[in-house]
Every structure is written in structure tokens, then in C-alpha cells.
Protein backbone atom coordinates (compact mmCIF):
# COMPACT_ATOMS: atom_id res chain seq x y z
CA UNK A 1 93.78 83.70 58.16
CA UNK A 2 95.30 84.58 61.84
CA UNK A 3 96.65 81.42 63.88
CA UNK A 4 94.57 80.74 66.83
CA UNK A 5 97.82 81.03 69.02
CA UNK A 6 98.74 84.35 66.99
CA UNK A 7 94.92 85.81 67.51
CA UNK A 8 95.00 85.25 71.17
CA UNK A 9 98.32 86.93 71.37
CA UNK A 10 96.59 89.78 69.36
CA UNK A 11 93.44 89.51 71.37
CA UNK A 12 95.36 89.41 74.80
CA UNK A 13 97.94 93.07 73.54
CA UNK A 14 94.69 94.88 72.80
CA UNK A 15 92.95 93.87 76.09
CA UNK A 16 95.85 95.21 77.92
CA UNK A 17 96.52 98.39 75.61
CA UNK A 18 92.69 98.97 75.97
CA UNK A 19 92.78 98.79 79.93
CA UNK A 20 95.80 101.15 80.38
CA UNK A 21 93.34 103.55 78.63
CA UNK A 22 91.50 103.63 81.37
CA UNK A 23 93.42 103.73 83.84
CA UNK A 24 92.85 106.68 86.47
CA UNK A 25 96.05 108.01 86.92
CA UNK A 26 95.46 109.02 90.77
CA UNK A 27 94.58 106.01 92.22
CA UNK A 28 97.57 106.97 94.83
CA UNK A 29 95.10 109.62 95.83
CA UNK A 30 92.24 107.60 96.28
CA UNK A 31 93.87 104.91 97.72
CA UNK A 32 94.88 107.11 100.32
CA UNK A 33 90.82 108.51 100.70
CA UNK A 34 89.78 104.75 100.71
CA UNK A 35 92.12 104.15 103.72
CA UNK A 36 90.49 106.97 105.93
CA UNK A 37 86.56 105.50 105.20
CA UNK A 38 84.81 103.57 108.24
CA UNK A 39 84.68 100.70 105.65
CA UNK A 40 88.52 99.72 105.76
CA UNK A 41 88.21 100.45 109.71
CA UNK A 42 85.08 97.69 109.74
CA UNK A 43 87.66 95.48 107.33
CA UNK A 44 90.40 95.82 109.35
CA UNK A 45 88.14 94.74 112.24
CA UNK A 46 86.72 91.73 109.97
CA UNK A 47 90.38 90.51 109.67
CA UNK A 48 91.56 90.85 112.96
CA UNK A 49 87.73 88.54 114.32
CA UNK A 50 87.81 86.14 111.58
CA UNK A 51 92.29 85.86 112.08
CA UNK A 52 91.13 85.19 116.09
CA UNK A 53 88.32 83.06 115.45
CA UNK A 54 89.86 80.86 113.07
CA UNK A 55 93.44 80.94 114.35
CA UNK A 56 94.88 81.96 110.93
CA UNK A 57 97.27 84.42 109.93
CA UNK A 58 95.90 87.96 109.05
CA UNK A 59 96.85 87.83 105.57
CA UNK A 60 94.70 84.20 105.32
CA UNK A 61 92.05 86.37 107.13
CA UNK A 62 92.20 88.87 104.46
CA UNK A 63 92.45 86.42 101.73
CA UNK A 64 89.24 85.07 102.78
CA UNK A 65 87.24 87.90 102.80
CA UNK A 66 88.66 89.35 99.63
CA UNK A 67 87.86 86.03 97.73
CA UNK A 68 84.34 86.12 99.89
CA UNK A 69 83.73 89.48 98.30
CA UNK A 70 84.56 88.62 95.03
CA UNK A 71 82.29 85.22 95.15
CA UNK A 72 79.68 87.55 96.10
CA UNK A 73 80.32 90.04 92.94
CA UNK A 74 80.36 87.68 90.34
CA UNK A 75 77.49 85.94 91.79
CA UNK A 76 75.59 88.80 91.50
CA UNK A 77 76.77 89.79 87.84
CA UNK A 78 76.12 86.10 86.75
CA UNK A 79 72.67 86.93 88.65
CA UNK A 80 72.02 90.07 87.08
CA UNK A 81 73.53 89.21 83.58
CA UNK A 82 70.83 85.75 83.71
CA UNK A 83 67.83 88.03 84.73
CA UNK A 84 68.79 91.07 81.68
CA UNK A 85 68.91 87.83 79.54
CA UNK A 86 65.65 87.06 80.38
CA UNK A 87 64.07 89.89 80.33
CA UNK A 88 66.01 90.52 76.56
CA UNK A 89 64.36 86.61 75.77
CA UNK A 90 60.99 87.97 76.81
CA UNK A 91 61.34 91.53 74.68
CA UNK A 92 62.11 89.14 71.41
CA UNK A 93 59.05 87.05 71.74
CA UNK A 94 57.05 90.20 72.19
CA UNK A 95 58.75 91.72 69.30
CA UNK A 96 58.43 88.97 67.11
CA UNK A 97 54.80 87.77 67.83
CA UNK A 98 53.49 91.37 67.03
């Protein structure tokens, strides 16, 4: 039987190995699409209010809204994950009663 220390080293190599998989090799090329898109103008804007408003550095200002964005995502998945659940929960009791 596999360590636990040895299986998470395991676990960990094939999580990476798997991502680099699926990697898109030109993100240079749609990093440089992104950058022309009204939505990194109105971020750039975002950054320069909430750097002013708050009197903090634009990288704190960017921080902020990156983490605020990413709060927001998992919210939703845990949101979305909870309400699939349910709805899975509900499917099974159908299932089984019949």
C-alpha cells in the first residue's frame, strides 16, 4: 500500500502532468486580444477609481478586484454545485420511490 505522503506526491505529478495537457499553447495571442477588449479598458478604469478612492497603490487596487472576482466565482460554483446537488438528491428519491 502507497504512503499517504508518497500518494499525494503521486496525486500532486499527475495533477500537474494532466494540466500541461491542456494547456493552449497561444495564450500570448490571446492575451494580446484580451488587452484590446472594452473590458480591460473598464478594469483599468476600476483600478485607477478604487486606487483614488481608497488611497492605495494600483497594484492593491488590482489585488482587490482580482480577489473580488474570484470571491464572486467560487461563490457561484459553490452556489451552483449546492443547487445540481439538490436537484441530483431530488432525481434519487424519485428514482427510488418508483
Amino acid at each position: 500500500m502507497i504512503e499517504n505522503q508518497e500518494l499525494i506526491q503521486l496525486l500532486n505529478t499527475a495533477i500537474v502532468k494532466t494540466k500541461e495537457k491542456r494547456i493552449d499553447s497561444s495564450y500570448e495571442e490571446r492575451l494580446s486580444e484580451i488587452c484590446q477588449t472594452p473590458a480591460i479598458g473598464a478594469l483599468s478604469s476600476a483600478i485607477e477609481k478604487l486606487s483614488e478612492t481608497e488611497s492605495i497603490s494600483r497594484d492593491q487596487a488590482a489585488m482587490q478586484i482580482v480577489e473580488t472576482v474570484r470571491d464572486l466565482d467560487s461563490i457561484w460554483s459553490d452556489y451552483v454545485m449546492m443547487e445540481g446537488l439538490g436537484k441530483l438528491k431530488d432525481l434519487l428519491k424519485t428514482t427510488s420511490q418508483h
